[in-house]
C-alpha atoms as a PDB file:
ATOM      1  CA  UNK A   1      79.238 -16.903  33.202  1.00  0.00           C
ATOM      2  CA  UNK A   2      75.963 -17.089  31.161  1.00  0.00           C
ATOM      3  CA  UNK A   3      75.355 -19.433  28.630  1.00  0.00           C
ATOM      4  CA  UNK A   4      74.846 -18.464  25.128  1.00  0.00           C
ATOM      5  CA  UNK A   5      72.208 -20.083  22.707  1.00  0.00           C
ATOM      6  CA  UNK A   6      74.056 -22.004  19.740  1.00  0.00           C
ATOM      7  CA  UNK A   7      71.828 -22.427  16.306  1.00  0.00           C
ATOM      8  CA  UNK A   8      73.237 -24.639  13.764  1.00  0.00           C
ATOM      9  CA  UNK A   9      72.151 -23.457  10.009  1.00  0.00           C
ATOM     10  CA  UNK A  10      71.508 -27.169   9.182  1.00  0.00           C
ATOM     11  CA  UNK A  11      69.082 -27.672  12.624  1.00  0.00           C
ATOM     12  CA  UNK A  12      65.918 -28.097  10.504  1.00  0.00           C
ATOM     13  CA  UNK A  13      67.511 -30.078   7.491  1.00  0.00           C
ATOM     14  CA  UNK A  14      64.840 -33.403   8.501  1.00  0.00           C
ATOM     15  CA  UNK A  15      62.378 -31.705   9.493  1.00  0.00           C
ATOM     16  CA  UNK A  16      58.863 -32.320   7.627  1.00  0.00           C
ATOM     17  CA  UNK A  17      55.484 -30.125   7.312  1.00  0.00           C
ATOM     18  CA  UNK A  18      52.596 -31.932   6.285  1.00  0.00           C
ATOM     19  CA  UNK A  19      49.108 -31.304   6.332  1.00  0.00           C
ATOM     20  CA  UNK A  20      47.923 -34.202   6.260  1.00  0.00           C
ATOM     21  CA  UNK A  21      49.224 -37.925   7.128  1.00  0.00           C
ATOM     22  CA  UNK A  22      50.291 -39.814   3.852  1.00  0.00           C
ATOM     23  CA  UNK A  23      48.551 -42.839   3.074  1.00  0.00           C
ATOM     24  CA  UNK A  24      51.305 -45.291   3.732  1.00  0.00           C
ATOM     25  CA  UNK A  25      52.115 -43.990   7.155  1.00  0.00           C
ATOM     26  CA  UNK A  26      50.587 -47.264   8.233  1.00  0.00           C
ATOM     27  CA  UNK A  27      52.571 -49.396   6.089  1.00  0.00           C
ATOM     28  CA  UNK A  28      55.713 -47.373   7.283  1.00  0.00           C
ATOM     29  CA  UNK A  29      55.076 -47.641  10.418  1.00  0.00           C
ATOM     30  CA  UNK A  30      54.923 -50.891  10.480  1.00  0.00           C
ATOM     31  CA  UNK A  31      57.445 -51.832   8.525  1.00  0.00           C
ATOM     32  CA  UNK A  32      60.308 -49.813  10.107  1.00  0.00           C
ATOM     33  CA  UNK A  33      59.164 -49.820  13.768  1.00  0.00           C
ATOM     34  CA  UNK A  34      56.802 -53.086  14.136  1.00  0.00           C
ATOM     35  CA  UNK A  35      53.799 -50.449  15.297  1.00  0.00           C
ATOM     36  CA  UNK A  36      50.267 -51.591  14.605  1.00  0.00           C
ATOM     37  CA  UNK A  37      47.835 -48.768  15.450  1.00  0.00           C
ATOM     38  CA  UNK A  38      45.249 -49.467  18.171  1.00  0.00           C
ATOM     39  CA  UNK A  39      42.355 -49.082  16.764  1.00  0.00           C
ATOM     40  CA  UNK A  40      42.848 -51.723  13.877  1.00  0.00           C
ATOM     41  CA  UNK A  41      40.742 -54.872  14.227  1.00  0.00           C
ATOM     42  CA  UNK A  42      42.110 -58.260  13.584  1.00  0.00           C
ATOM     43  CA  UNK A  43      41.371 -58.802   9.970  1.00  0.00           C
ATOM     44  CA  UNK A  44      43.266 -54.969   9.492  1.00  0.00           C
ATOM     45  CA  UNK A  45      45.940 -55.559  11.354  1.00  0.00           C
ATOM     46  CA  UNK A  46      46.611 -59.013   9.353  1.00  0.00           C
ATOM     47  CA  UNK A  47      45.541 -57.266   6.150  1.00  0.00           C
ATOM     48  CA  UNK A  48      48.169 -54.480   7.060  1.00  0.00           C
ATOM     49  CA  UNK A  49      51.254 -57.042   7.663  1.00  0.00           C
ATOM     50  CA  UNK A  50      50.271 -59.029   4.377  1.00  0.00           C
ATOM     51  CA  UNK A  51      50.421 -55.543   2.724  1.00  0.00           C
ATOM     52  CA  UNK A  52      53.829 -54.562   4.513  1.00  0.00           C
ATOM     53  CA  UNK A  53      55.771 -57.541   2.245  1.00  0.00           C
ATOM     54  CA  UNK A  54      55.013 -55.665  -1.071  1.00  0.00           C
ATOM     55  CA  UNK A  55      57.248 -52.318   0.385  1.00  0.00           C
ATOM     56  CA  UNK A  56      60.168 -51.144   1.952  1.00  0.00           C
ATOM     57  CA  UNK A  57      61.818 -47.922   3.180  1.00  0.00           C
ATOM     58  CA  UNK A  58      65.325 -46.724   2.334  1.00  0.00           C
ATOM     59  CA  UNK A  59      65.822 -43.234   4.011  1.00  0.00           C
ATOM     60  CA  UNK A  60      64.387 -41.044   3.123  1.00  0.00           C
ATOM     61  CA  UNK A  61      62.017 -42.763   0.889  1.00  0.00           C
ATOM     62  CA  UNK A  62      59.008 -45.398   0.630  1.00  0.00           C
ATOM     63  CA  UNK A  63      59.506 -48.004  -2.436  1.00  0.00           C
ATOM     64  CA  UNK A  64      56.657 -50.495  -3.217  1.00  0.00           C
ATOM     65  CA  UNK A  65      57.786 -53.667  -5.146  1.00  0.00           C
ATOM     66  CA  UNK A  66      54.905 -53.733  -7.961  1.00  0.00           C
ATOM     67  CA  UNK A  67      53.951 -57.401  -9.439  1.00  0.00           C
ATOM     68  CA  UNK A  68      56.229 -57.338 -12.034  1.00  0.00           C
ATOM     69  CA  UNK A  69      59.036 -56.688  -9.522  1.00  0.00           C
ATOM     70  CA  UNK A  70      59.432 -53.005 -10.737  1.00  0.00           C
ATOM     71  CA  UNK A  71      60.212 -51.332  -7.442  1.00  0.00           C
ATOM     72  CA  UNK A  72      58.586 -47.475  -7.535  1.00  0.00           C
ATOM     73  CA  UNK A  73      58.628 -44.875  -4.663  1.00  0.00           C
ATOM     74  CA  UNK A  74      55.474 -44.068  -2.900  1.00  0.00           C
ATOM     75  CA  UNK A  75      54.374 -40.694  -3.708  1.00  0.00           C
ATOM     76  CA  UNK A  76      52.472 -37.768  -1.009  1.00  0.00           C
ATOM     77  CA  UNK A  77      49.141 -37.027  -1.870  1.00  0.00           C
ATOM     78  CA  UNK A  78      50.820 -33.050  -2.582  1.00  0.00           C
ATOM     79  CA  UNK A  79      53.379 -34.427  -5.109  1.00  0.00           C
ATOM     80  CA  UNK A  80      50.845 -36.489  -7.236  1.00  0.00           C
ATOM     81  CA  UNK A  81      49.217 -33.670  -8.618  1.00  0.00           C
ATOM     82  CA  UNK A  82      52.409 -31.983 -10.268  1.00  0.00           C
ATOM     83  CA  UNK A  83      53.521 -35.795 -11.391  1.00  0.00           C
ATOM     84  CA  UNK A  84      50.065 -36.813 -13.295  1.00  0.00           C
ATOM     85  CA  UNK A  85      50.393 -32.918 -15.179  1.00  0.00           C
ATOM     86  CA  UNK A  86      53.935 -33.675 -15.990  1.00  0.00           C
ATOM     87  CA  UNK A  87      53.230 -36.851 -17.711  1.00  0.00           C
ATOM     88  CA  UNK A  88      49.523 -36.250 -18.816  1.00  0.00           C
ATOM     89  CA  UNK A  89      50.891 -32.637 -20.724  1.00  0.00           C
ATOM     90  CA  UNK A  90      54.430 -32.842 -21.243  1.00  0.00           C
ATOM     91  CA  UNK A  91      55.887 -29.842 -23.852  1.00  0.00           C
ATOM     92  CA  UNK A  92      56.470 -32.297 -26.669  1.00  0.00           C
ATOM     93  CA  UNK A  93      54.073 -34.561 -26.381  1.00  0.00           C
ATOM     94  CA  UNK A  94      50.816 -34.077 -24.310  1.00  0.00           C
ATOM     95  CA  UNK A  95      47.389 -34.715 -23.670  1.00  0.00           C
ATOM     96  CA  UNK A  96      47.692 -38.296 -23.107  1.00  0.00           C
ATOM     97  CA  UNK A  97      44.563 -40.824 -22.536  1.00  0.00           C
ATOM     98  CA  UNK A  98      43.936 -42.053 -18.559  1.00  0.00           C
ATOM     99  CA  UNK A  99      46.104 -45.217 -19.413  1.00  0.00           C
ATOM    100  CA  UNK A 100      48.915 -43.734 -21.587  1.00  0.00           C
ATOM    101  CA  UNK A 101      49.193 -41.178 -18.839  1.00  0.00           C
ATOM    102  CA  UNK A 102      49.448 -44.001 -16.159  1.00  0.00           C
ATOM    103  CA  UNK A 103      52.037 -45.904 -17.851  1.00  0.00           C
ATOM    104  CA  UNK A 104      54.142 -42.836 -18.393  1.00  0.00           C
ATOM    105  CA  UNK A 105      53.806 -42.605 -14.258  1.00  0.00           C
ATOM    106  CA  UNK A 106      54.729 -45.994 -14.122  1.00  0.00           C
ATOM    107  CA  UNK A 107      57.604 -45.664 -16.218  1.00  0.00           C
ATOM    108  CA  UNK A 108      58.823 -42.833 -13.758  1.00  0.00           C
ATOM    109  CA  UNK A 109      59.079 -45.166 -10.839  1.00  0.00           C
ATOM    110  CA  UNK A 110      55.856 -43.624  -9.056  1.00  0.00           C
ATOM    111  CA  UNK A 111      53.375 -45.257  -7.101  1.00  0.00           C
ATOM    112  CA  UNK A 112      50.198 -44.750  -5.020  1.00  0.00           C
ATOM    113  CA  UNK A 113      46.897 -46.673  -5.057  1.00  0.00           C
ATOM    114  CA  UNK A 114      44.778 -44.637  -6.654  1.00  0.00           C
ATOM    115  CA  UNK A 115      46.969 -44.000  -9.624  1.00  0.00           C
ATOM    116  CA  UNK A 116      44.426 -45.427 -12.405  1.00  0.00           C
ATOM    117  CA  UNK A 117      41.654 -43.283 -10.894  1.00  0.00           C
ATOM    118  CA  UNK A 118      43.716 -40.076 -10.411  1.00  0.00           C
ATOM    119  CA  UNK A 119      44.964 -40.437 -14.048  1.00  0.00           C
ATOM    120  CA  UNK A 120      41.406 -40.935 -15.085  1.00  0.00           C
ATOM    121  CA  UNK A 121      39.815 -37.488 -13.387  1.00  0.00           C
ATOM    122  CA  UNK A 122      42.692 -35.786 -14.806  1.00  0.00           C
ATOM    123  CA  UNK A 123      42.021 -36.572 -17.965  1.00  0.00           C
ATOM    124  CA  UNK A 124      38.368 -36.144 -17.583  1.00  0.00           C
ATOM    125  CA  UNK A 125      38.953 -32.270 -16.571  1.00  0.00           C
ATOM    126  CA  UNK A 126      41.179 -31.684 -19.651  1.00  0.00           C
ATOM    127  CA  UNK A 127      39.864 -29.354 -21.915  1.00  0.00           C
ATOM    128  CA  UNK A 128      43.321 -30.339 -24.743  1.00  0.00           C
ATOM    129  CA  UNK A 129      42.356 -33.607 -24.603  1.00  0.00           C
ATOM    130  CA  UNK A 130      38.559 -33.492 -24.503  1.00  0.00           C
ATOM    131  CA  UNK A 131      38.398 -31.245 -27.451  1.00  0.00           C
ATOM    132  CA  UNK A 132      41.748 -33.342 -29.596  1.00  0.00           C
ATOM    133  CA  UNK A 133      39.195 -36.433 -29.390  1.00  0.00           C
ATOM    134  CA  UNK A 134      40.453 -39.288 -30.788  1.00  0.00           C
ATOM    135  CA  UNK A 135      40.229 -40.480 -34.528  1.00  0.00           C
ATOM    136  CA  UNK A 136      36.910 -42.896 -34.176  1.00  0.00           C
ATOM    137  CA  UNK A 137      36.846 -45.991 -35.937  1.00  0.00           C
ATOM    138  CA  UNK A 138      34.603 -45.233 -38.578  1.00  0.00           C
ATOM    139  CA  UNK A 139      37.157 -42.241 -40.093  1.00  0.00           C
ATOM    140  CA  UNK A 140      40.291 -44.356 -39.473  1.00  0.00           C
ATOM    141  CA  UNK A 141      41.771 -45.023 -42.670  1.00  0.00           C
ATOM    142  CA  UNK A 142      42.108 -48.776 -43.612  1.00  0.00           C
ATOM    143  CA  UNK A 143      45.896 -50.531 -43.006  1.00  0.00           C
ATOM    144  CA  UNK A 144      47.596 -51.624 -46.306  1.00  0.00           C
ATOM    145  CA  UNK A 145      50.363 -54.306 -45.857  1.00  0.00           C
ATOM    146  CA  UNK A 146      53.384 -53.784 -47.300  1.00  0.00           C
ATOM    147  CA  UNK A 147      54.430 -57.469 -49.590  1.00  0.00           C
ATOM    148  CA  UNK A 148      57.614 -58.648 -48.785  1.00  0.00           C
ATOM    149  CA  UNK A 149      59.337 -60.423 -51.759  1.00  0.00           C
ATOM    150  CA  UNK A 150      62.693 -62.000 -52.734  1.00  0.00           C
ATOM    151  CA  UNK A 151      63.709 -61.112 -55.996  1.00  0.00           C
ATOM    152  CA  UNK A 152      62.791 -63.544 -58.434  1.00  0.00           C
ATOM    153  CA  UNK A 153      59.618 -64.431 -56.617  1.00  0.00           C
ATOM    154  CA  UNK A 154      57.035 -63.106 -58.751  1.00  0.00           C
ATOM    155  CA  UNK A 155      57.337 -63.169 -62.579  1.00  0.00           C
ATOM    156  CA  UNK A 156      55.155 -62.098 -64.871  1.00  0.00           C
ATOM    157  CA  UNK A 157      54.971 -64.288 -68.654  1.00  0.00           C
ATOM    158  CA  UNK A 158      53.201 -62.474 -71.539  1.00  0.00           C
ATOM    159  CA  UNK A 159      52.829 -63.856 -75.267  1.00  0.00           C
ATOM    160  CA  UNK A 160      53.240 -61.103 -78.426  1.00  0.00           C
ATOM    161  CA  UNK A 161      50.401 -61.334 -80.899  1.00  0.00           C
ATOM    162  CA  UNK A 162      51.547 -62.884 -84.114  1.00  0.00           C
ATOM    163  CA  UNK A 163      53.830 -61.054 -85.969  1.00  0.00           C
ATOM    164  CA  UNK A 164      55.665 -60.562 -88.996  1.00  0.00           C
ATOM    165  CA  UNK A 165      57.923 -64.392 -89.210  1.00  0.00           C
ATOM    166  CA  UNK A 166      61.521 -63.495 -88.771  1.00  0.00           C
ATOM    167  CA  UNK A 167      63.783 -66.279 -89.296  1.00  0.00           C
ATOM    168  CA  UNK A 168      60.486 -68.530 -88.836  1.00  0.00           C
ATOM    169  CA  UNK A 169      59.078 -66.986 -85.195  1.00  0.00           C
ATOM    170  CA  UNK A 170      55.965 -65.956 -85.234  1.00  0.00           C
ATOM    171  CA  UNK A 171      55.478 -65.348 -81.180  1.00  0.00           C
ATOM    172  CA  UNK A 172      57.342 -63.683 -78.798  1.00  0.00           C
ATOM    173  CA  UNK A 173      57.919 -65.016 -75.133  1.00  0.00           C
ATOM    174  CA  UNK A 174      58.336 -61.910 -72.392  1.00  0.00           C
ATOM    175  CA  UNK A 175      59.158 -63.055 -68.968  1.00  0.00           C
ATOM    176  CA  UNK A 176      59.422 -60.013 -66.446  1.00  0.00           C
ATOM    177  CA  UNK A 177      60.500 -60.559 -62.715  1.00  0.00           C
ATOM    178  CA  UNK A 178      58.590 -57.686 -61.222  1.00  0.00           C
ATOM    179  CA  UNK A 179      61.255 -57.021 -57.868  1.00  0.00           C
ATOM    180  CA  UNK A 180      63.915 -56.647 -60.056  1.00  0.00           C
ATOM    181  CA  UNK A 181      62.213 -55.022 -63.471  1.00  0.00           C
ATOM    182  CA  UNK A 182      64.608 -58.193 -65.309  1.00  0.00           C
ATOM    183  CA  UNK A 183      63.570 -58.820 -68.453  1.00  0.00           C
ATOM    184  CA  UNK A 184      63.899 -61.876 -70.391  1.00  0.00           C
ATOM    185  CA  UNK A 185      61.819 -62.160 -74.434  1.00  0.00           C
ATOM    186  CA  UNK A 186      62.643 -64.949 -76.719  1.00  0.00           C
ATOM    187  CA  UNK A 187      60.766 -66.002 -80.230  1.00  0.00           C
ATOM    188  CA  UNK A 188      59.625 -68.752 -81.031  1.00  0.00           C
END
């Protein structure tokens, strides 16, 4: 009786191409199998496990728990490339500067080291953004505060020239409150 060859539809369901190693494998290494590559000198290798408290893997994924405690997944050096242009040039609102285009990865839960610099070159290499230029100071328009008042709070008192004596007034008194347009005249 000869065997026969079974193939399972789902057989390469993990499996993972890359081209290139990412830059945490490291990191991952050492933080899911205790592996410290050979060729790392002492400082690295105690540089590396000082590193390995600030992230964590949960299958399938690398997180790195940022300063502010904001935990964000570790992106591939293939994926960071369509997540700056999504952010930097987004359909309703693009063209964003290096740092408005790093917070917006930020806010997206992605991380990798070189996310200031990448956001910077990308920006850099925009022609929308390089030729939208931003207002300078010298043609921004001055800010004029808006006055908050209660009514009541500012009045305005005017007298009336002399005028022809009715029942012995000569002046009139006008009192306006200015919020409220109340107005208030007596003679005297």
């Amino acid at each position: 009786m000869a065997l026969k060859s079974i193939s399972f539809h789902d057989e390469q369901l993990l499996a993972i191409s890359m081209k290139e190693v990412p830059w945490f494998a490291d990191v991952a290494n050492f933080r899911v199998c205790v592996i410290i590559p050979d060729e790392f000198s002492s400082s690295q290798s105690k540089k590396l496990k000082q590193d390995c408290q600030d992230y964590y893997w949960d299958e399938p994924y690398f997180f790195h728990i940022c300063t502010n405690g904001v935990i964000r997944r570790c992106e591939l050096k293939e994926e960071k490339g369509d997540i700056l242009r999504a952010c930097h040039s987004s359909p309703y609102s693009g063209h964003h500067g290096g740092a408005r285009t790093t917070a917006k990865v930020l806010s997206c839960s992605f991380y990798w080291p070189t996310l200031y610099k990448s956001a910077s070159e990308l920006v850099k290499r925009c022609v929308e953004y390089q030729q939208a230029d931003g207002i300078s100071k010298k043609n921004e328009m001055p800010l004029t505060t808006i006055l908050e008042i209660d009514i009541f709070d500012v009045w305005g008192i005017d007298f009336m020239d002399p005028s022809v004596s009715s029942c012995g007034n000569t002046y009139i008194l006008v009192a306006v409150d200015y919020m409220s347009k109340w107005v208030e005249a007596t003679q005297q």
